[in-house]
C-alpha atoms as a PDB file:
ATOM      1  CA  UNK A   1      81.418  76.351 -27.094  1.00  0.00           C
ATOM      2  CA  UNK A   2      77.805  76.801 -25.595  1.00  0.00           C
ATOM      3  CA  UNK A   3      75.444  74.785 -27.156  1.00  0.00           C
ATOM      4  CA  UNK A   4      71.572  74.817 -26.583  1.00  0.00           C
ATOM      5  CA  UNK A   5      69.465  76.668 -24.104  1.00  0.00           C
ATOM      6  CA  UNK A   6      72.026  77.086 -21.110  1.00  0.00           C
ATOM      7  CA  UNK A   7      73.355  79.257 -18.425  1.00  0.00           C
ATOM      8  CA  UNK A   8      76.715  80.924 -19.511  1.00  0.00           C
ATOM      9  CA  UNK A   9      78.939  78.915 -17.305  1.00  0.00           C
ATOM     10  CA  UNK A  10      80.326  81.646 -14.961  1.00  0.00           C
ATOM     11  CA  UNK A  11      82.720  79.625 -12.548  1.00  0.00           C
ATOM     12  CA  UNK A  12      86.127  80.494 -11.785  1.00  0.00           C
ATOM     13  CA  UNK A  13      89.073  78.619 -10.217  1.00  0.00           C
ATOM     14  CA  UNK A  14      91.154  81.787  -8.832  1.00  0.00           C
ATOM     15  CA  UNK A  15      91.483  79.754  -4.884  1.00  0.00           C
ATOM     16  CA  UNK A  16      94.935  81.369  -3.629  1.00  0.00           C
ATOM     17  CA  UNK A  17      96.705  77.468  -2.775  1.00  0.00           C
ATOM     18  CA  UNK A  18      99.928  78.735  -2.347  1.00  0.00           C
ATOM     19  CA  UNK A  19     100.992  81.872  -0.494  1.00  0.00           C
ATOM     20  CA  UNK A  20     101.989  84.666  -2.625  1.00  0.00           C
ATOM     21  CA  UNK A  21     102.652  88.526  -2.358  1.00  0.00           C
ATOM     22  CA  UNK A  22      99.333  89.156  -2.716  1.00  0.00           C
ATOM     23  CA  UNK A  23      98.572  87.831   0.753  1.00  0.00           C
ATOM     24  CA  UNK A  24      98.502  84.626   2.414  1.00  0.00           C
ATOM     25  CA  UNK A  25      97.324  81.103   1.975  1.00  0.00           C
ATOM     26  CA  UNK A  26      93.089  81.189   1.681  1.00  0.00           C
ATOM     27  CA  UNK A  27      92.629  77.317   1.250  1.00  0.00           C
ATOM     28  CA  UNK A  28      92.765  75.465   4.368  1.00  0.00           C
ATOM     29  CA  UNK A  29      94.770  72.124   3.871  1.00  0.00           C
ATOM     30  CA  UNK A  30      93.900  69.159   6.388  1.00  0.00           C
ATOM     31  CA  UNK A  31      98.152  67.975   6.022  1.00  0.00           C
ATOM     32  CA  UNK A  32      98.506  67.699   9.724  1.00  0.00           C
ATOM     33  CA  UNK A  33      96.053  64.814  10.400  1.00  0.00           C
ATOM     34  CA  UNK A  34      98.326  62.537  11.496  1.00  0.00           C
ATOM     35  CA  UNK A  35      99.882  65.044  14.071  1.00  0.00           C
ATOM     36  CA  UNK A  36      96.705  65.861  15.107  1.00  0.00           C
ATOM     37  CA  UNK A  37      95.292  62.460  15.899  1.00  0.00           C
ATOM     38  CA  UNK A  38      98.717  61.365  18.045  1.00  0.00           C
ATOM     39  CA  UNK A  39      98.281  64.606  20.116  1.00  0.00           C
ATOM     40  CA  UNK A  40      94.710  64.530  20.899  1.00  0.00           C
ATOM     41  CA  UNK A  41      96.079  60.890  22.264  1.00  0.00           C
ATOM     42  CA  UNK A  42      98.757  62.496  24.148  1.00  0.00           C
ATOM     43  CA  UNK A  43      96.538  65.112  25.678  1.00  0.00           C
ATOM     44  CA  UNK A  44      93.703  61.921  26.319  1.00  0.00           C
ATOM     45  CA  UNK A  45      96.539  60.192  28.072  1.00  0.00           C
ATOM     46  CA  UNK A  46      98.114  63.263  30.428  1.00  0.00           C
ATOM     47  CA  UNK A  47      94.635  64.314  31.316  1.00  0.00           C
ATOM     48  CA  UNK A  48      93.970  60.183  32.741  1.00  0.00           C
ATOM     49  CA  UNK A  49      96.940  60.281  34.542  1.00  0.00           C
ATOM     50  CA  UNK A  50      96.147  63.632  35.700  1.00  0.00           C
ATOM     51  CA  UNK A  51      92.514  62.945  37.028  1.00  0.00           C
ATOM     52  CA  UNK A  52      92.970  59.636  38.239  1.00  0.00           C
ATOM     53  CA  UNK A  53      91.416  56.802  39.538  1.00  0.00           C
ATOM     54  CA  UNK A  54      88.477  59.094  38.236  1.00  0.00           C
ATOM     55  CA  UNK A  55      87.197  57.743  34.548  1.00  0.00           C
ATOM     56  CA  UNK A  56      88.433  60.136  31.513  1.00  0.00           C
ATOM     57  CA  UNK A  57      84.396  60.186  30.814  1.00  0.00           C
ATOM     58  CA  UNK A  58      80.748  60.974  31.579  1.00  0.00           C
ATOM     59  CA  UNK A  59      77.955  58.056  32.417  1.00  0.00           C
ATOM     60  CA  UNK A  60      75.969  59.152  29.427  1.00  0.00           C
ATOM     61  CA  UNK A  61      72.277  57.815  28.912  1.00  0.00           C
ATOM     62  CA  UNK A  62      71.056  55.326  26.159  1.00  0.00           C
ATOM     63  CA  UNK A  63      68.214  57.125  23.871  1.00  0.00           C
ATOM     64  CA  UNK A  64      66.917  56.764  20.772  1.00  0.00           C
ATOM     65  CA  UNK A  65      67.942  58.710  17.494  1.00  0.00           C
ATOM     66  CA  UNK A  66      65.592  61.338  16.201  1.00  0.00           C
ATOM     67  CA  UNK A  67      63.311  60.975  12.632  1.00  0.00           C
ATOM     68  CA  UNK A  68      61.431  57.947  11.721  1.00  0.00           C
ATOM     69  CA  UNK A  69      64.019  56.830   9.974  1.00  0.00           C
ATOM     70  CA  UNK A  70      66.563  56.005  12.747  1.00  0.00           C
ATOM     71  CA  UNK A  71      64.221  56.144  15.496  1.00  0.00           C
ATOM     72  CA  UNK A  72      65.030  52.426  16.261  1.00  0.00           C
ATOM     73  CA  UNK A  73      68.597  53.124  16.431  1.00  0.00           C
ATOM     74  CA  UNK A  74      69.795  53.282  20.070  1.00  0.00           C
ATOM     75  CA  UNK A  75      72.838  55.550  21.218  1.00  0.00           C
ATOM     76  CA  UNK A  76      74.708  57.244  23.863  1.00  0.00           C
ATOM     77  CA  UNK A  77      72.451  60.572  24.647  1.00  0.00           C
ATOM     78  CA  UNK A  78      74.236  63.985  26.133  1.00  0.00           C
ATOM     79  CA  UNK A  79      72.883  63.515  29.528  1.00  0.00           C
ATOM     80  CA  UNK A  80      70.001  61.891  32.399  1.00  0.00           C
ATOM     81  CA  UNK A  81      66.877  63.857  32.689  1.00  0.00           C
ATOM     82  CA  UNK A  82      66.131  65.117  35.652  1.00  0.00           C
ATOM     83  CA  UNK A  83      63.271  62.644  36.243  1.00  0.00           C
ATOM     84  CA  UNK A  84      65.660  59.678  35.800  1.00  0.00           C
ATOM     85  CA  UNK A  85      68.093  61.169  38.101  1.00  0.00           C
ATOM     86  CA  UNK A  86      65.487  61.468  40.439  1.00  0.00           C
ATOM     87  CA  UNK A  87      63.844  57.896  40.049  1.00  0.00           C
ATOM     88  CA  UNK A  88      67.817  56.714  41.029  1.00  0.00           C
ATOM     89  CA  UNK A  89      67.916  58.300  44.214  1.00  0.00           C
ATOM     90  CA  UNK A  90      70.076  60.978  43.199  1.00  0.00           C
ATOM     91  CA  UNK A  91      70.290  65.101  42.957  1.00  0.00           C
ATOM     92  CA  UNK A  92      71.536  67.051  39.901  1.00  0.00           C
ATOM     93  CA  UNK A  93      73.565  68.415  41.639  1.00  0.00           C
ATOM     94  CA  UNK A  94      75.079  65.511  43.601  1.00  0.00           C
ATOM     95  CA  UNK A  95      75.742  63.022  40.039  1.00  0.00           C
ATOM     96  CA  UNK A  96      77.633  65.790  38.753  1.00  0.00           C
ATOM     97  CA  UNK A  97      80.013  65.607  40.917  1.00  0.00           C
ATOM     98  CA  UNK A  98      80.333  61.124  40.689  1.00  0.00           C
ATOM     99  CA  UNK A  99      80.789  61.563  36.761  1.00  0.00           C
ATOM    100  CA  UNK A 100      77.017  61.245  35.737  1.00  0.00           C
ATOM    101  CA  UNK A 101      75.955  63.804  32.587  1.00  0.00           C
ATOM    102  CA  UNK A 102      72.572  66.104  33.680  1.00  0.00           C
ATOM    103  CA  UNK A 103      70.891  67.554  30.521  1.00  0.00           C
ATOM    104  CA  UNK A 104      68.272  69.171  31.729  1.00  0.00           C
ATOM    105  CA  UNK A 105      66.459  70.272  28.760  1.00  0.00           C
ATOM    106  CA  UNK A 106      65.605  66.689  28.004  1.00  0.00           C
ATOM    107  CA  UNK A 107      62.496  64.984  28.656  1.00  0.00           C
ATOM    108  CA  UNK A 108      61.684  61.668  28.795  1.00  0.00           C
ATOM    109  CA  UNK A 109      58.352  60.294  26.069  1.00  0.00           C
ATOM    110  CA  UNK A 110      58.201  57.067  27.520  1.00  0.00           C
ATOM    111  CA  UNK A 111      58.780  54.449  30.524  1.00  0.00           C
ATOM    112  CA  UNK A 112      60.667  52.095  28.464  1.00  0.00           C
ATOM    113  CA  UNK A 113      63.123  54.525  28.185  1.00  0.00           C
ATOM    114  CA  UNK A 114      62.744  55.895  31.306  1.00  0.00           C
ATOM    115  CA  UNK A 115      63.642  52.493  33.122  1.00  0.00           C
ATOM    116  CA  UNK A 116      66.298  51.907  31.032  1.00  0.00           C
ATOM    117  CA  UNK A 117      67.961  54.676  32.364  1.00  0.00           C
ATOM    118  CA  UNK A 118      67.447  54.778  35.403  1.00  0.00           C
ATOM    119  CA  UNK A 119      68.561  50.818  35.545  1.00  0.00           C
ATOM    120  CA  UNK A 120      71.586  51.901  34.065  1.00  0.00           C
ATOM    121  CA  UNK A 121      72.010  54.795  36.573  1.00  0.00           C
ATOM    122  CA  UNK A 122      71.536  51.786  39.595  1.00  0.00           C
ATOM    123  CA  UNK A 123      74.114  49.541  38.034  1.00  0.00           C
ATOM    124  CA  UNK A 124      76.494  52.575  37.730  1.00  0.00           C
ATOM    125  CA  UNK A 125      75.713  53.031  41.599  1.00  0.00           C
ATOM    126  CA  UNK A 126      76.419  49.820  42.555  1.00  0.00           C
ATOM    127  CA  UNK A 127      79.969  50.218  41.021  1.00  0.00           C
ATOM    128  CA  UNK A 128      80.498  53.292  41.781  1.00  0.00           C
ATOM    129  CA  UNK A 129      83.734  54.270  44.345  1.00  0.00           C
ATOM    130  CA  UNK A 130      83.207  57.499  46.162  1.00  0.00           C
ATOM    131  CA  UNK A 131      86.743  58.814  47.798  1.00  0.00           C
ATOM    132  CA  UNK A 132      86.389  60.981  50.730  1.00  0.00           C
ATOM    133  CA  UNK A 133      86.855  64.790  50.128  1.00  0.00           C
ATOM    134  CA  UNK A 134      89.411  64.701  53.301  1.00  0.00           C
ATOM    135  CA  UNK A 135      91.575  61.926  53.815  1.00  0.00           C
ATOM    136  CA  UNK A 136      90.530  59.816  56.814  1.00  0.00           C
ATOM    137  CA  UNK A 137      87.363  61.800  57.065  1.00  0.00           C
ATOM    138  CA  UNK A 138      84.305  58.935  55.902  1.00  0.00           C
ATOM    139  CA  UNK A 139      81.001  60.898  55.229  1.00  0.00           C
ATOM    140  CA  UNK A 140      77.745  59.433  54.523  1.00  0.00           C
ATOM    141  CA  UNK A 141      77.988  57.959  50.765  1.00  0.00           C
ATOM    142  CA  UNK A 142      81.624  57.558  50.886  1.00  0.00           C
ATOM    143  CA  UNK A 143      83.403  54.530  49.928  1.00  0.00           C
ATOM    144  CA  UNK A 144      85.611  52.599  52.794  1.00  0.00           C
ATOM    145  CA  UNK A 145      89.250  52.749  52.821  1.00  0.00           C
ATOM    146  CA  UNK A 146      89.444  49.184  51.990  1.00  0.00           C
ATOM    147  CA  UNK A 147      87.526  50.217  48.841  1.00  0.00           C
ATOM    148  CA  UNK A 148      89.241  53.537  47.606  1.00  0.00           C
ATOM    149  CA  UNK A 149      92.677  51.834  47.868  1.00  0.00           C
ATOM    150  CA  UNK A 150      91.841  49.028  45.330  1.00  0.00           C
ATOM    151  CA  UNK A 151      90.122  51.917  43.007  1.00  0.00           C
ATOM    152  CA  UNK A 152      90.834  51.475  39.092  1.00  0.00           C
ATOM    153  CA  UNK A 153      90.500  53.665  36.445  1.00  0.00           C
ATOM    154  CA  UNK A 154      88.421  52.482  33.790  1.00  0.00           C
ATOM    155  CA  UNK A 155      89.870  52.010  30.296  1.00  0.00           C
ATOM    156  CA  UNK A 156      88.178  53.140  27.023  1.00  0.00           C
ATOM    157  CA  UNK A 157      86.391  56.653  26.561  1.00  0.00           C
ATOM    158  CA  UNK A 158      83.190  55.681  27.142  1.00  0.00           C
ATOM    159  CA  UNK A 159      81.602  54.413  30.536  1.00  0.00           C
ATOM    160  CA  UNK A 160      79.539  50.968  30.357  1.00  0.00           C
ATOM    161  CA  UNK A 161      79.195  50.890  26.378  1.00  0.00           C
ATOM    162  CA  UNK A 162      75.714  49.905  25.111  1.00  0.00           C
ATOM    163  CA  UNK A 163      75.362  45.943  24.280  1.00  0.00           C
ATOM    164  CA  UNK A 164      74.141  45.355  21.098  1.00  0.00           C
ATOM    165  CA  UNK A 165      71.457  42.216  21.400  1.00  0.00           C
ATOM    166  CA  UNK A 166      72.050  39.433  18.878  1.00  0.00           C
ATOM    167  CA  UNK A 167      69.452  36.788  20.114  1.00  0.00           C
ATOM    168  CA  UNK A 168      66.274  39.304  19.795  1.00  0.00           C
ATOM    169  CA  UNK A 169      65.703  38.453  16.767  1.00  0.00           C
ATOM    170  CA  UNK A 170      63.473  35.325  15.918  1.00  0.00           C
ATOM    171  CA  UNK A 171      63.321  34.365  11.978  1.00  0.00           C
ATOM    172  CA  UNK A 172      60.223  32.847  10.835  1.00  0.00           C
ATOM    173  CA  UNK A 173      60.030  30.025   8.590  1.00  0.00           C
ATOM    174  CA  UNK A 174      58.582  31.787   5.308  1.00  0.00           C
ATOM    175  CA  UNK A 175      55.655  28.935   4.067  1.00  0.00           C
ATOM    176  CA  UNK A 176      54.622  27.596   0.293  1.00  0.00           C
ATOM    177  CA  UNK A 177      51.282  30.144   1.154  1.00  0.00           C
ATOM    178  CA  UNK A 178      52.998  32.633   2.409  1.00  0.00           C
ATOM    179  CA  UNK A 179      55.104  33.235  -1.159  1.00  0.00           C
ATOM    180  CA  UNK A 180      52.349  32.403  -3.244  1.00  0.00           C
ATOM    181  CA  UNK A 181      49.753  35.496  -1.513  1.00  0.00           C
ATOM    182  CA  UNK A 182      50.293  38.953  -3.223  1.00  0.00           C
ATOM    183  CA  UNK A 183      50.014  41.412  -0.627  1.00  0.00           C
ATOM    184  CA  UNK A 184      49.149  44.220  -3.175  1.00  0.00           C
ATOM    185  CA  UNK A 185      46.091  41.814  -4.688  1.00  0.00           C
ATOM    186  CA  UNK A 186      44.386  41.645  -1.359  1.00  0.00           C
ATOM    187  CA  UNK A 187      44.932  45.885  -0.849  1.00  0.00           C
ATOM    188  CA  UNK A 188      43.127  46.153  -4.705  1.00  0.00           C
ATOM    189  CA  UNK A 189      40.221  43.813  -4.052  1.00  0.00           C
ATOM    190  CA  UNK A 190      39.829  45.320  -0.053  1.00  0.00           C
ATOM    191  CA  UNK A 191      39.897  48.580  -2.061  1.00  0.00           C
ATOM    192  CA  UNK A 192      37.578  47.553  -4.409  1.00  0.00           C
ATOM    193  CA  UNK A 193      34.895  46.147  -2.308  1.00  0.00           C
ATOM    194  CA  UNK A 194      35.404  48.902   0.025  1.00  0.00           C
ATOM    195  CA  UNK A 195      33.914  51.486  -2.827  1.00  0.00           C
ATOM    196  CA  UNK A 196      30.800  49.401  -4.031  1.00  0.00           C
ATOM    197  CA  UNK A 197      30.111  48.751  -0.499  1.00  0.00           C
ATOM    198  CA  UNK A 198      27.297  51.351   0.267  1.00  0.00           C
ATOM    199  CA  UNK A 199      25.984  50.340  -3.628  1.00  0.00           C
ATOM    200  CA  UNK A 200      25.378  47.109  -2.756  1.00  0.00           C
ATOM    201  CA  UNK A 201      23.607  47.415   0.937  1.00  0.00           C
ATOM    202  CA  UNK A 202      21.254  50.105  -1.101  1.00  0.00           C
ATOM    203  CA  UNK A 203      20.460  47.213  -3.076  1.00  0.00           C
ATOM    204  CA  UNK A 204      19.252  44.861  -0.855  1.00  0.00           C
ATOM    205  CA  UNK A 205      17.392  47.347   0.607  1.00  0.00           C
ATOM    206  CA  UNK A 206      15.372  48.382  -2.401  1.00  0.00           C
ATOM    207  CA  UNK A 207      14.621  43.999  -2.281  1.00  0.00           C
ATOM    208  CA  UNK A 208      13.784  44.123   0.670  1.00  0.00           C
ATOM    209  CA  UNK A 209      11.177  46.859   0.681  1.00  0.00           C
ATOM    210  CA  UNK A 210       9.890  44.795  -2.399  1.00  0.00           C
END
């Protein structure tokens, strides 16, 4: 029964689960997780063998995550700006072809960031194994033969991980003065002196003049 002030409950429950004559199934079910997850691995693994020694991934930047709120938060970004890629030495068009990400559309707010980036662009350089486009034909930038033969392909979907850093925090020794001041005491009496302020330099003007 409806009781008090309320909206008529109106709901209905009519979600075909099971495939009828009327038509076919209009729920979709999620069974085939499992299948799912062991062939995306399959396909993971064929493409590796496929491409390799190249990595299965993209050198992606570190950046920070939007909103105040996770703004300290550091993670893997889509792709370099174009500034970064130029502070490494590099051309758009050149890192996409050595597995670095471009995103062009991104711009960089700061030069913490953008020395962090470009840092980890120079580290990725310095490991970096360039094979020749023709066999036995060396170019400028291309790795020596000595070099491409004892090429690797990383493990892992993603290339040079951030570190999380453990030691950068210091804790401070909290002290018997420290727990004993009121933080909100000090705002209401700074507030409070604050308003009667301009009352009480009026005042000793007006003794003054006296």
């Amino acid at each position: 029964m409806v009781k008090h002030n309320n909206v008529i409950p109106n709901i209905h429950n009519k979600k075909k689960y099971l495939e009828s004559s009327r038509g076919p199934l209009k729920v979709r079910l999620s069974l085939d997780q499992a299948t799912k997850k062991k062939s995306r691995r399959l396909t993971r693994a064929a493409k590796a063998a496929r491409i390799a020694p190249r990595p299965l991934s993209l050198l992606r930047p570190a950046v920070q995550s939007q909103t105040q709120r996770y703004s300290s938060k550091t993670r893997l970004g889509r792709g370099f700006t174009l500034q970064e890629i130029k502070a490494a030495g590099l051309t758009p068009r050149y890192a996409r072809t050595v597995g670095i990400a471009v995103d062009h559309r991104r711009i960089n707010r700061s030069e913490e960031g953008l020395k962090r980036n470009v840092d980890r662009l120079t580290e990725y350089k310095l490991k970096l194994i360039v094979f020749p486009r023709r066999r036995g034909v060396l170019k400028s930038g291309d790795s020596s033969a000595a070099e491409t033969k004892a090429a690797t392909q990383l493990e892992g979907r993603t290339i040079m991980p951030l570190v999380k850093k453990t030691d950068s925090i210091e804790m401070m020794v909290i002290s018997k003065a420290m727990k004993e001041h009121s933080a909100f005491t000090q705002m209401r009496v700074a507030a409070k002196e604050n308003k009667v302020a301009g009352h009480r330099i009026s005042v000793i003007k007006r003794k003054e003049k006296k």
